[in-house]
N, C-alpha and C. Protein backbone atom coordinates (compact mmCIF):
# COMPACT_ATOMS: atom_id res chain seq x y z
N UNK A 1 25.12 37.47 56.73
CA UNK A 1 24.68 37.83 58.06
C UNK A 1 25.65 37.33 59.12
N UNK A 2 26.08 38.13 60.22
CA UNK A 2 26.40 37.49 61.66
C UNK A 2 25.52 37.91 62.45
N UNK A 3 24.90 36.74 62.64
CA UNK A 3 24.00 37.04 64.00
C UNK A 3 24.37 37.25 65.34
N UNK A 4 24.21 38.03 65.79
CA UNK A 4 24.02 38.38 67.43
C UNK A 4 23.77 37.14 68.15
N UNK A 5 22.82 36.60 67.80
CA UNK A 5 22.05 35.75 68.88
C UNK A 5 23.12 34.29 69.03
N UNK A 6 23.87 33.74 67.30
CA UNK A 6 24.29 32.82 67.21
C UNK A 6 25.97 32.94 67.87
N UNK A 7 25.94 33.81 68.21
CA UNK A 7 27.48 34.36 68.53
C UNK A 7 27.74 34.80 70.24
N UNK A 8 26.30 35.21 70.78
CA UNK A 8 26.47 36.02 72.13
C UNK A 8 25.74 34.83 72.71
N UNK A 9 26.14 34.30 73.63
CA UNK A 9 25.23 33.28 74.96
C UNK A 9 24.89 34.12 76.35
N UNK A 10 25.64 35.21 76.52
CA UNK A 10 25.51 36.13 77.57
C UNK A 10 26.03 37.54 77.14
N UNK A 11 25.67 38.13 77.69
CA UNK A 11 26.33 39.71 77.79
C UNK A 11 27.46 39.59 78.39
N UNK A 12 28.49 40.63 77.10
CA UNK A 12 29.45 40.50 76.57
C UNK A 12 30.58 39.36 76.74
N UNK A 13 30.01 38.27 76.26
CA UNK A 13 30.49 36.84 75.61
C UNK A 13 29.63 36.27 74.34
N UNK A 14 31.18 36.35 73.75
CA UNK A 14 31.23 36.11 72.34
C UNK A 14 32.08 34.62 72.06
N UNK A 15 31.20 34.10 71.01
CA UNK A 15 32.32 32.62 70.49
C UNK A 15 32.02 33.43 68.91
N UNK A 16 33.50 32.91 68.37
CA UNK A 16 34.19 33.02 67.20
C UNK A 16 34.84 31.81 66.85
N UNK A 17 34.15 30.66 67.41
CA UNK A 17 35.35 29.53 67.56
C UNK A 17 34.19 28.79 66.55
N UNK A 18 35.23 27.55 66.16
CA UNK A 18 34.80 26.23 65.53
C UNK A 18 33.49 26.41 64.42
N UNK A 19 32.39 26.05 64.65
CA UNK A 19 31.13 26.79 63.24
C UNK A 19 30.99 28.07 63.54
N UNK A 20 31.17 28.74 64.62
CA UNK A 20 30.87 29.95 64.11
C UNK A 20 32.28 31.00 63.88
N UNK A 21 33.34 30.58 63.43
CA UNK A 21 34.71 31.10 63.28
C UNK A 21 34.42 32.17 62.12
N UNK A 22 34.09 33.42 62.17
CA UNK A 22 33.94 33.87 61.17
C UNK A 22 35.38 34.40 60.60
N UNK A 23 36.41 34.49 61.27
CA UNK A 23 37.62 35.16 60.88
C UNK A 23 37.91 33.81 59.12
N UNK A 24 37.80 32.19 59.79
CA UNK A 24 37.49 31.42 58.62
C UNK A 24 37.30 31.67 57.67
N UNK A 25 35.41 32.01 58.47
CA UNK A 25 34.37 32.29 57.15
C UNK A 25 35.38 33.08 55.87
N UNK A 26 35.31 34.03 56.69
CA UNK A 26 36.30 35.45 55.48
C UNK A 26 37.51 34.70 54.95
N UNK A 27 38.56 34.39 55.85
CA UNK A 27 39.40 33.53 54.80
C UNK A 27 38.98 32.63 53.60
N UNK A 28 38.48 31.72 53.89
CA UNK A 28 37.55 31.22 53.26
C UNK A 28 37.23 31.87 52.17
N UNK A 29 36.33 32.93 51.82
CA UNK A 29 36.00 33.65 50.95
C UNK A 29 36.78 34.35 50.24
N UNK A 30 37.89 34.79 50.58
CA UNK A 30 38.82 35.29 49.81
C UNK A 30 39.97 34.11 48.51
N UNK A 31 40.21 33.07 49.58
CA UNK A 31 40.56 31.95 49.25
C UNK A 31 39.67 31.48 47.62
N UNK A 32 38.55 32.09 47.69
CA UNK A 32 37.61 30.79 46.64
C UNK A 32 37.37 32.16 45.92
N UNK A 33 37.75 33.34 45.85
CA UNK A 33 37.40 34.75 45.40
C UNK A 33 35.97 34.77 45.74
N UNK A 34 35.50 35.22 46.76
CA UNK A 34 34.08 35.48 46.71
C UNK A 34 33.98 37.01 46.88
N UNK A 35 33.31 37.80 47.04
CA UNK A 35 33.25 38.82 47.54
C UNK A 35 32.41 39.06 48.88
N UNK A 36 32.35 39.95 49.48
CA UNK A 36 31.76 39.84 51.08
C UNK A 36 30.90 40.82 51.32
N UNK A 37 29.51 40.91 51.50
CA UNK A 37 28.53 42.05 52.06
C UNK A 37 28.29 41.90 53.71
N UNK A 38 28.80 42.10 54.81
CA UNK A 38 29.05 41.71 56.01
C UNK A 38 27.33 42.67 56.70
N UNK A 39 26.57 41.86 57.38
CA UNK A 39 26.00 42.56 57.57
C UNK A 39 25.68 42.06 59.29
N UNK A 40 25.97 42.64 60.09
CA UNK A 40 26.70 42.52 61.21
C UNK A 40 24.70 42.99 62.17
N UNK A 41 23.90 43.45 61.27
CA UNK A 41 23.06 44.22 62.48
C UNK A 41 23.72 45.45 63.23
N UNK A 42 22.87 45.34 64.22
CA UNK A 42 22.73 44.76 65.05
C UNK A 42 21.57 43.47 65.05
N UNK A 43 20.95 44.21 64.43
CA UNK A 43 19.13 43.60 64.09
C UNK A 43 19.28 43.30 62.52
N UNK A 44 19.42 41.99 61.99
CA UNK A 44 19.04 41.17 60.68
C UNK A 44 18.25 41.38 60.13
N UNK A 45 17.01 40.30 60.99
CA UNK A 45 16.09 40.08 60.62
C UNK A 45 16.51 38.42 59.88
N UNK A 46 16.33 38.58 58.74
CA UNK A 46 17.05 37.16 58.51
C UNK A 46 16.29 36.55 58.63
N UNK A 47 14.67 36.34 58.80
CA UNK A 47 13.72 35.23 59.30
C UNK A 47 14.83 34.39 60.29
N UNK A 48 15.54 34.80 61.26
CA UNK A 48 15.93 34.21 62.18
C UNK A 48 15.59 34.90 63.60
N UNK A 49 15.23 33.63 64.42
CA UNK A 49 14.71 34.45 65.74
C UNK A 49 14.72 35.22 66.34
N UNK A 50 13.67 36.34 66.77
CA UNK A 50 13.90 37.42 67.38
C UNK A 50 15.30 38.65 66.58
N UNK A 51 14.84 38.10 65.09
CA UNK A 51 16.07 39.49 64.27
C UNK A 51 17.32 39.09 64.23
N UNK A 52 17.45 38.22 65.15
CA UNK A 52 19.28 38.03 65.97
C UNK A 52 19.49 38.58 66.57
N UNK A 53 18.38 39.19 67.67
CA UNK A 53 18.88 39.47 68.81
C UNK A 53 18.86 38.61 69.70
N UNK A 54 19.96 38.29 70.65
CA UNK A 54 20.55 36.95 71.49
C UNK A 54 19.00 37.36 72.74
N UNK A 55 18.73 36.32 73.09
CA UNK A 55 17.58 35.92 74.06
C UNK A 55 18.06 36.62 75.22
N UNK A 56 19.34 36.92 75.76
CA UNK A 56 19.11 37.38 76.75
C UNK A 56 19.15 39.06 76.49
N UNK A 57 18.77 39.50 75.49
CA UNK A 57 18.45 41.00 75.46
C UNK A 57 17.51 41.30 75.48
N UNK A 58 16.11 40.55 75.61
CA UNK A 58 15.12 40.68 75.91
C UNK A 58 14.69 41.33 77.48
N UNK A 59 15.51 40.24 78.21
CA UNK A 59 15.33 40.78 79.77
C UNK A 59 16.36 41.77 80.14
N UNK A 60 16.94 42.68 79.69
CA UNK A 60 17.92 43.40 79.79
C UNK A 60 17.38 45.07 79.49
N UNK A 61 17.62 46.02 80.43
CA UNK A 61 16.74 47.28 80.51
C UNK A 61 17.24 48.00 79.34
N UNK A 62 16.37 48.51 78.98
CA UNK A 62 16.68 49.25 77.62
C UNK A 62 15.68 49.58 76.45
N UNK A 63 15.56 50.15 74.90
CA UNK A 63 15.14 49.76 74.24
C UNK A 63 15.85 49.76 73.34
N UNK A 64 15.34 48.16 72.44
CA UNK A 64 16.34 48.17 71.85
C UNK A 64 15.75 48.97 70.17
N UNK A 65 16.76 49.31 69.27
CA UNK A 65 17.11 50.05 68.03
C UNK A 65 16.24 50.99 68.01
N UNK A 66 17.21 51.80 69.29
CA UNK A 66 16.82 53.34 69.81
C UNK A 66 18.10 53.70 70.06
N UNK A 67 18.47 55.15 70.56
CA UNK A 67 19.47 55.75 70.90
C UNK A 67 19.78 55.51 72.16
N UNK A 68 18.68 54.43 72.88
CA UNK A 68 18.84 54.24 74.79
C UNK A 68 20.27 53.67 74.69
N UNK A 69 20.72 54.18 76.08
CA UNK A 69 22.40 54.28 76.07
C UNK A 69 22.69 52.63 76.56
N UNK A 70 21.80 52.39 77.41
CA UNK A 70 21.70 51.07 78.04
C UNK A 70 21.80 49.93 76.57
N UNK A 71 20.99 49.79 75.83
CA UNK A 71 21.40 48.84 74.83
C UNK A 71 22.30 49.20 73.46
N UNK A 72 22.56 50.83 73.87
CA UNK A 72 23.86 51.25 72.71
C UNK A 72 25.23 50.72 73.06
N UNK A 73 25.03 49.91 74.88
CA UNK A 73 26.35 49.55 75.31
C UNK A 73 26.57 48.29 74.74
N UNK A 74 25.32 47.15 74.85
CA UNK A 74 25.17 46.28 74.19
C UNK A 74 25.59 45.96 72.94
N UNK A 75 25.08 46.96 72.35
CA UNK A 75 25.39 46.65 70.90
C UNK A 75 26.97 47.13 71.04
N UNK A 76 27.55 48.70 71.13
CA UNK A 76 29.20 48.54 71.00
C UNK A 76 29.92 47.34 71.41
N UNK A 77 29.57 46.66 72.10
CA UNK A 77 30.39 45.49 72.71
C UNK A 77 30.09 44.64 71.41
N UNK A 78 28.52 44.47 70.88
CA UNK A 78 28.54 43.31 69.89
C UNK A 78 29.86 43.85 68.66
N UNK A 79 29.41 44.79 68.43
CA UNK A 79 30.03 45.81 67.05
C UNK A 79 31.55 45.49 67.41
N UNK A 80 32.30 45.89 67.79
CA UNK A 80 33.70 45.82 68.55
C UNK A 80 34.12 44.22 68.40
N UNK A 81 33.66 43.26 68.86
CA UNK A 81 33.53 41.80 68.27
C UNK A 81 33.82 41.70 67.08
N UNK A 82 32.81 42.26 66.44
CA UNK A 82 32.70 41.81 65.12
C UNK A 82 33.86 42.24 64.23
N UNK A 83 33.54 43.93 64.59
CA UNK A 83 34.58 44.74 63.61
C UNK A 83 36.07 44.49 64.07
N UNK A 84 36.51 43.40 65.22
CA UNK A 84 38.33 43.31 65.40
C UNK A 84 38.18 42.37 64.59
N UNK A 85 37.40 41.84 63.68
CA UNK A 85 37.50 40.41 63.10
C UNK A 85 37.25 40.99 61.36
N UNK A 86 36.51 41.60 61.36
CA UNK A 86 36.02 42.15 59.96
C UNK A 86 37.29 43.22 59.46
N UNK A 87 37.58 43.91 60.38
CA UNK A 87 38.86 45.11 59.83
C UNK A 87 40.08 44.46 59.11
N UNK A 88 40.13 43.24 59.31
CA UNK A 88 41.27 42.42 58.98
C UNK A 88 41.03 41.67 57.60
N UNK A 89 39.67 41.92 57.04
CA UNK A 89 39.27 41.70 55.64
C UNK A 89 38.60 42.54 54.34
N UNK A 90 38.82 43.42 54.72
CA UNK A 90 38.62 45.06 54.12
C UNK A 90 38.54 44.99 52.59
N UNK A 91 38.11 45.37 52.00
CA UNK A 91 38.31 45.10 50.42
C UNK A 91 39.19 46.76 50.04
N UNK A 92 38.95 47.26 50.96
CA UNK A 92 39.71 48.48 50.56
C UNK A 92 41.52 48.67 50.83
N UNK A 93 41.47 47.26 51.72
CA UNK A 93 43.11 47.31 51.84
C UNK A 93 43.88 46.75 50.78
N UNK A 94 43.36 46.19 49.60
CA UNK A 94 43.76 45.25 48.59
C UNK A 94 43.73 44.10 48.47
N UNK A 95 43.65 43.03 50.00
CA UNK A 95 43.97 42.32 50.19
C UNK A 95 42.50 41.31 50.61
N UNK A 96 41.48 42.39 51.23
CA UNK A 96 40.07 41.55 51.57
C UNK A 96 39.04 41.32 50.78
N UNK A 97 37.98 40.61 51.02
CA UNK A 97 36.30 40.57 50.48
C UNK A 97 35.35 41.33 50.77
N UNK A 98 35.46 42.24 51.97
CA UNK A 98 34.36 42.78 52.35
C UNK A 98 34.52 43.96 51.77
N UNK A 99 33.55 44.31 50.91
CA UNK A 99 33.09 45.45 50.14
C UNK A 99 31.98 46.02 50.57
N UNK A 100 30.56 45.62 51.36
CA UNK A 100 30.36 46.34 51.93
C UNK A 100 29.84 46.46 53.40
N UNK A 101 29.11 47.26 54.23
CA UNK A 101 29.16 46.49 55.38
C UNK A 101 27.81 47.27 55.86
N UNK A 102 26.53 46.56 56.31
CA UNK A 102 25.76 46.63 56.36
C UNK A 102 24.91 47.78 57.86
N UNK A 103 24.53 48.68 57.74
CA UNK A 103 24.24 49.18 58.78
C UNK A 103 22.68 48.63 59.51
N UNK A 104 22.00 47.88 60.67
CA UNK A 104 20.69 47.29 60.80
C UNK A 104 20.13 47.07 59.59
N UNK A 105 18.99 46.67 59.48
CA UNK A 105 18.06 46.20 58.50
C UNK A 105 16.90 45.97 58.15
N UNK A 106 16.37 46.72 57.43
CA UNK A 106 14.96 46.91 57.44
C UNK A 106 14.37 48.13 58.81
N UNK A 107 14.85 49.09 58.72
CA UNK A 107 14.99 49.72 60.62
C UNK A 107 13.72 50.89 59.34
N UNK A 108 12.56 50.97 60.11
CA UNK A 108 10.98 51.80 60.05
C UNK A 108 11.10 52.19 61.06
N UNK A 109 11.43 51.61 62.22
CA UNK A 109 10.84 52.95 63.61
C UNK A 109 11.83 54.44 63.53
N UNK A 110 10.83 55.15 64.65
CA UNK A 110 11.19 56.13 65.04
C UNK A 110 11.75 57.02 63.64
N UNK A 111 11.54 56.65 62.55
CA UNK A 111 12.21 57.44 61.23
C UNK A 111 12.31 58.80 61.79
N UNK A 112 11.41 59.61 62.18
CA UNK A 112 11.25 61.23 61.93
C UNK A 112 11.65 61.70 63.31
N UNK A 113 12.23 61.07 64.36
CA UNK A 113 12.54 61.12 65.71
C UNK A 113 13.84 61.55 66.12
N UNK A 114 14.36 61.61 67.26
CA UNK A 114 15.79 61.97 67.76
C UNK A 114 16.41 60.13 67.58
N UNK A 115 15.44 59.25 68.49
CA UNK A 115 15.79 58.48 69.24
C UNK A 115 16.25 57.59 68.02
N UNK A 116 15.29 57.75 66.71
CA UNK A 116 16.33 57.25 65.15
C UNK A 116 17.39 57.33 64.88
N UNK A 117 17.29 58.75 64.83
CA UNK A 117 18.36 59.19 64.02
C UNK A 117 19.45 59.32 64.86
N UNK A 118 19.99 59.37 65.81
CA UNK A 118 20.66 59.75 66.94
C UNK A 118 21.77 58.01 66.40
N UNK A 119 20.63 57.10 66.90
CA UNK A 119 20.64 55.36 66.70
C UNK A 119 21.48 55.50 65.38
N UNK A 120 21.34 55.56 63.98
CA UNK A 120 21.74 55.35 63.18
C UNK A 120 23.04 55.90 62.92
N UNK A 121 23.15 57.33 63.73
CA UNK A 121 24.10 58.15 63.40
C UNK A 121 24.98 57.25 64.54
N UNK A 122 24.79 56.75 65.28
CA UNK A 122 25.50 56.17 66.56
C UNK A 122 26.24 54.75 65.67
N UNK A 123 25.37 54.25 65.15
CA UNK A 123 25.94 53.05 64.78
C UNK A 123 27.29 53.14 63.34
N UNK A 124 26.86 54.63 62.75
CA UNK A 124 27.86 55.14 61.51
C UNK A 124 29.11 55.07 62.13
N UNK A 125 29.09 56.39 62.91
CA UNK A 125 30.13 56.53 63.66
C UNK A 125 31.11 55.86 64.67
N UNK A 126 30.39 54.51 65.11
CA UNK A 126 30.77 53.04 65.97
C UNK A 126 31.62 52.56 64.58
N UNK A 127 31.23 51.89 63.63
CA UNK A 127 31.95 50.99 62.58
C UNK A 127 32.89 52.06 62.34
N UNK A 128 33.01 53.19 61.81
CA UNK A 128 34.07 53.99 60.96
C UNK A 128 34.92 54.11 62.28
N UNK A 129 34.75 54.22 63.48
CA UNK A 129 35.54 54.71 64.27
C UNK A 129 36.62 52.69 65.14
N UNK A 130 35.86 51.93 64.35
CA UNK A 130 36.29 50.61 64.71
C UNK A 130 37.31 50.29 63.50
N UNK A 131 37.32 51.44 62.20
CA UNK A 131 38.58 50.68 61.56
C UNK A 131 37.37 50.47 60.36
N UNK A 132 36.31 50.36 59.70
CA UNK A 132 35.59 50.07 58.85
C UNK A 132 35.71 51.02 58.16
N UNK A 133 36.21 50.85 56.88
CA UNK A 133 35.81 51.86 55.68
C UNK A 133 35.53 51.95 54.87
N UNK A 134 35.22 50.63 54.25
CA UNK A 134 34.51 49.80 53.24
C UNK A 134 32.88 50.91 53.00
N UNK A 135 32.44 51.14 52.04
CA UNK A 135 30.71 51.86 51.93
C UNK A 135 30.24 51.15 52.92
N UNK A 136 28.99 51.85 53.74
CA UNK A 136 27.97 51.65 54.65
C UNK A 136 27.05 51.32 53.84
N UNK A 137 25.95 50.73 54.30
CA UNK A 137 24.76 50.95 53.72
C UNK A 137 23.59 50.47 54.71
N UNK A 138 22.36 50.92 54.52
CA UNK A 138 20.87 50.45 54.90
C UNK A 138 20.16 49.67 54.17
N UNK A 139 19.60 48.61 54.65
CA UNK A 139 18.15 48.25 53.34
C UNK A 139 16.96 48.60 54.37
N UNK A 140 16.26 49.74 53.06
CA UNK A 140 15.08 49.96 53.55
C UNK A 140 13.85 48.90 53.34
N UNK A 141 13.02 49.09 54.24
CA UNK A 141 11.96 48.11 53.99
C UNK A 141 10.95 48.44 52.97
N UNK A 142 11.56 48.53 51.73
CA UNK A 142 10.29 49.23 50.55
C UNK A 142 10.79 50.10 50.37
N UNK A 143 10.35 51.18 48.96
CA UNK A 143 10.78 52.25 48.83
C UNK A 143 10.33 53.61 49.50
N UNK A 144 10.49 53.41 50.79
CA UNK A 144 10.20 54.72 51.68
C UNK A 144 10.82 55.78 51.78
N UNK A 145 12.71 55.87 51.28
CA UNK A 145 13.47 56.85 51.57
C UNK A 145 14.01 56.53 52.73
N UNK A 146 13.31 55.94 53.99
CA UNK A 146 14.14 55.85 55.28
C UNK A 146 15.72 55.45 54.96
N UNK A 147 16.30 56.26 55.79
CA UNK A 147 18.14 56.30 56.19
C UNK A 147 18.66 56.57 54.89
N UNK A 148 17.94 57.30 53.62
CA UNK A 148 18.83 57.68 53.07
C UNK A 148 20.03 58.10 53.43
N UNK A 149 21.07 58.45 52.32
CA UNK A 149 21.83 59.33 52.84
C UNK A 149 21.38 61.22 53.00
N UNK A 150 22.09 61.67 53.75
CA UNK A 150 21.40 63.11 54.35
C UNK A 150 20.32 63.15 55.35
N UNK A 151 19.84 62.29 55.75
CA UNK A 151 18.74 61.44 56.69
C UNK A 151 19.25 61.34 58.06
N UNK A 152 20.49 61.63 58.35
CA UNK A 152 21.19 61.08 59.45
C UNK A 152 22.63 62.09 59.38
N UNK A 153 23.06 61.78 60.77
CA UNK A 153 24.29 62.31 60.62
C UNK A 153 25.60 61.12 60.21
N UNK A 154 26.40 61.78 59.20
CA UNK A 154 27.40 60.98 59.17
C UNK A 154 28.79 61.62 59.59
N UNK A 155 29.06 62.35 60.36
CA UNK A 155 29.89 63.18 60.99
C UNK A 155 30.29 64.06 58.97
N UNK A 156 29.88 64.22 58.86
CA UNK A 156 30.47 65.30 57.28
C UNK A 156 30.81 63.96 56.55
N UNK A 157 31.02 62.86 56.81
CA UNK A 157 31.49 61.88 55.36
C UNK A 157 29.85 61.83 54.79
N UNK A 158 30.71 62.18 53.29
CA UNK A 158 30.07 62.23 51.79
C UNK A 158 30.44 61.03 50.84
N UNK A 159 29.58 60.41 50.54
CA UNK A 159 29.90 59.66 49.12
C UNK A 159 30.40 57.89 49.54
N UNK A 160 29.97 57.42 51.02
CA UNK A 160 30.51 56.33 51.15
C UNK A 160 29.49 55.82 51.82
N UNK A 161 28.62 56.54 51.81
CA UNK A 161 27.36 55.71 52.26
C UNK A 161 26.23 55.39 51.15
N UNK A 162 25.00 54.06 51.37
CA UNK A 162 24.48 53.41 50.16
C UNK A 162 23.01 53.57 50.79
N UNK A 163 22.09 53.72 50.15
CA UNK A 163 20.86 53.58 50.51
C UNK A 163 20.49 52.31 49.49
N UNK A 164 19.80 51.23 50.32
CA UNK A 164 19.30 50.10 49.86
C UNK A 164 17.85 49.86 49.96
N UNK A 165 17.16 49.50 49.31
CA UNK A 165 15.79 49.27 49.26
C UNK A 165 15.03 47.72 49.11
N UNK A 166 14.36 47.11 49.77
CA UNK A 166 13.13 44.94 49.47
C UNK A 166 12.61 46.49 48.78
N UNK A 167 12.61 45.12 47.34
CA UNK A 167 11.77 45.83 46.04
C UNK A 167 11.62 44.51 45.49
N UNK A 168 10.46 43.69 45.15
CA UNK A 168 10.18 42.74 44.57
C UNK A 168 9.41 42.88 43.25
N UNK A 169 9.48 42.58 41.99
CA UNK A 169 8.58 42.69 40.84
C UNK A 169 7.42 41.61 41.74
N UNK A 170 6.27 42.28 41.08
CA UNK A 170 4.79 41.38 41.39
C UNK A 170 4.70 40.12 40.28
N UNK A 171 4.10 39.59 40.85
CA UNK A 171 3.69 38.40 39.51
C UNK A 171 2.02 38.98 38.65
N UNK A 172 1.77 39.89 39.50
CA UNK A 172 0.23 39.95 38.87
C UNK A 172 0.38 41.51 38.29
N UNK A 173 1.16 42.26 38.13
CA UNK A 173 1.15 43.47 37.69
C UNK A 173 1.59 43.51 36.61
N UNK A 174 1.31 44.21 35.30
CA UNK A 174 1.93 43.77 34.21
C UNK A 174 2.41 45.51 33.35
């Protein structure tokens, strides 16, 4: 996860410095061979506060993980952050960890709507157009189908996007 919230103190200001250095982090990981699932949000979740969205997006006009243009500015500014720092660890250049890169998480609203799908297709087209080309993917919340692929627009790219599914075995079902 990079959180929003742990990274933004104001609109559009970002630290990348000292604990939260993620350019590190990734060195780091390559260094010790790890591999990298970058999942940038906007919205985690993460049982961390408010999703990771930074406190001051609360009072800020908009709604947020909708197609409203007002917090799609928000987020490009977060995205743009992230991805001048992430493009530089690519697993597809030969050289990086990040294999894949996470589109929101757990996202149920608005499924059957403009203001969804518009959102999702907004956020495809933000990373690929920032230099990301590593597979996309969603985790759905359960096996609902939401954001499959074909669910959304991906401007015509085929075959590089992942549909993810929270699927837990029960302890009492046998």
């Amino acid at each position: 996860y990079v959180a929003w919230n742990y990274h933004s103190p104001a609109p559009g200001q970002y630290d990348f410095t000292g604990v939260r250095d993620l350019d590190l982090f990734l060195r780091t990981a390559a260094e010790t061979g790890l591999y990298v699932i970058l999942r940038p949000g906007p919205y985690i979740n993460a049982e961390v506060d408010a999703g990771g969205f930074p406190g001051w997006l609360t009072a800020t006009p908009g709604v947020a993980r909708t197609s409203d243009p007002t917090y799609l500015k928000h987020v490009d500014q977060w995205l743009t952050a992230v991805d001048r720092i992430a493009v530089r660890h690519l697993h597809t250049d030969g050289g990086g960890t990040i294999v894949l890169y996470q589109l929101e998480n757990e996202y149920d609203n608005h499924v059957t709507e403009a203001a969804g799908r518009d959102y999702m297709a907004h956020l495809y087209a933000k990373v690929r157009s920032d230099g990301i080309d590593v597979p996309l993917f969603h985790n759905d919340k359960g096996r609902n189908g939401h954001w499959a692929p074909g669910t959304f627009d991906t401007g015509g790219e085929r075959g590089r996007y992942l549909y993810g599914f929270d699927g837990y075995p029960s302890p009492f079902r046998t």
